[in-house]
Protein backbone atom coordinates (compact mmCIF):
# COMPACT_ATOMS: atom_id res chain seq x y z
CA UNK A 1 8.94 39.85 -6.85
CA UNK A 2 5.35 41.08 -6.45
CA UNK A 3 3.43 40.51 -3.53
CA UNK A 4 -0.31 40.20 -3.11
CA UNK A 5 -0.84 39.53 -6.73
CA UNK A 6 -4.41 39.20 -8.01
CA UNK A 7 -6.71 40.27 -11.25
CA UNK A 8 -10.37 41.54 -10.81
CA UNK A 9 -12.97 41.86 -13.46
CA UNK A 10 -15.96 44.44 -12.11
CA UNK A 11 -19.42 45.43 -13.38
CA UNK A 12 -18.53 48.70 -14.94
CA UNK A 13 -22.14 49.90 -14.22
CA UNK A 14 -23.16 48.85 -10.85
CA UNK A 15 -19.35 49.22 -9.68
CA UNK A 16 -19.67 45.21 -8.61
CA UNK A 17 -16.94 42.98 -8.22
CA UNK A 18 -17.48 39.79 -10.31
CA UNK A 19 -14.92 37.93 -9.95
CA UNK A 20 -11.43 38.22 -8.16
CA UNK A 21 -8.56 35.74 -8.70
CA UNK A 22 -5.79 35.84 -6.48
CA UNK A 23 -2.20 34.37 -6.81
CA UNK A 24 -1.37 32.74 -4.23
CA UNK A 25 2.36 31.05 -5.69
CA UNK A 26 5.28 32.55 -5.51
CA UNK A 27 7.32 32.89 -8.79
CA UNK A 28 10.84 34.13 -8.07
CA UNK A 29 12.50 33.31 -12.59
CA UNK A 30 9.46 33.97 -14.26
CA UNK A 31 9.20 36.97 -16.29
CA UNK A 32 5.84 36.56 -18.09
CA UNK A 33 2.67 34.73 -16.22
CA UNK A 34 -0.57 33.65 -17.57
CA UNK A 35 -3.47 34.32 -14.74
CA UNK A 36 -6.04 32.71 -16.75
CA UNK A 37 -8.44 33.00 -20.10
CA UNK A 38 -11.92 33.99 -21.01
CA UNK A 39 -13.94 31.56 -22.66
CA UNK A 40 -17.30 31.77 -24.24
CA UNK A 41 -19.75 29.06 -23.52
CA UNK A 42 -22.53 28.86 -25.41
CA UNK A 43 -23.99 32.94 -24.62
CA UNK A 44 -21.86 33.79 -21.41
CA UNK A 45 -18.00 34.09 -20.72
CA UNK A 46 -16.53 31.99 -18.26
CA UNK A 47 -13.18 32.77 -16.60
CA UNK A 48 -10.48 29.73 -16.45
CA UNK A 49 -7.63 30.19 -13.82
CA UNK A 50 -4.67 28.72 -14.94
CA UNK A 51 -1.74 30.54 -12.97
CA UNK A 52 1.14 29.73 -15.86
CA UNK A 53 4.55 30.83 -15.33
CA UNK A 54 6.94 31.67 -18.49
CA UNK A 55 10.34 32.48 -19.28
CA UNK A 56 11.95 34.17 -21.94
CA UNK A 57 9.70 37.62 -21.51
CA UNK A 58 6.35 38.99 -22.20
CA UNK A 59 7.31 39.21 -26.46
CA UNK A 60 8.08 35.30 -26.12
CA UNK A 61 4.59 35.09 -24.28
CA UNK A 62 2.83 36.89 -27.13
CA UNK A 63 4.09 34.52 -29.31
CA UNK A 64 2.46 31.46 -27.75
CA UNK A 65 -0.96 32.88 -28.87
CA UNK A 66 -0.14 34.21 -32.21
């Protein structure tokens, strides 16, 4: 159980937070969770929150994308 949860991305340079995604459900049988994907549109990179919970561990995760 983790409490608090969240990802950040940052401006490496200027030391600026750009975006901050916070989980706000509790997962109590997952073992593996998806906060969300980077997508490129057209030039820039958008950030899609998705929140999906997995079972079956973070190998069984991996798989799903390979």
């Amino acid at each position: 159980m983790v409490n608090d949860c969240y990802i950040r991305v940052w401006d490496d340079q200027t030391g600026n937070e750009i975006l901050r995604y916070n989980l706000k459900e509790q997962f109590t049988n997952e073992d593996a969770l998806v906060f969300g994907r980077f997508i490129k549109v057209g030039s820039s990179w958008e950030f899609v929150a998705s929140g999906e919970k997995h079972n079956g561990s973070l190998g069984k995760l991996i798989e799903l994308f390979t």
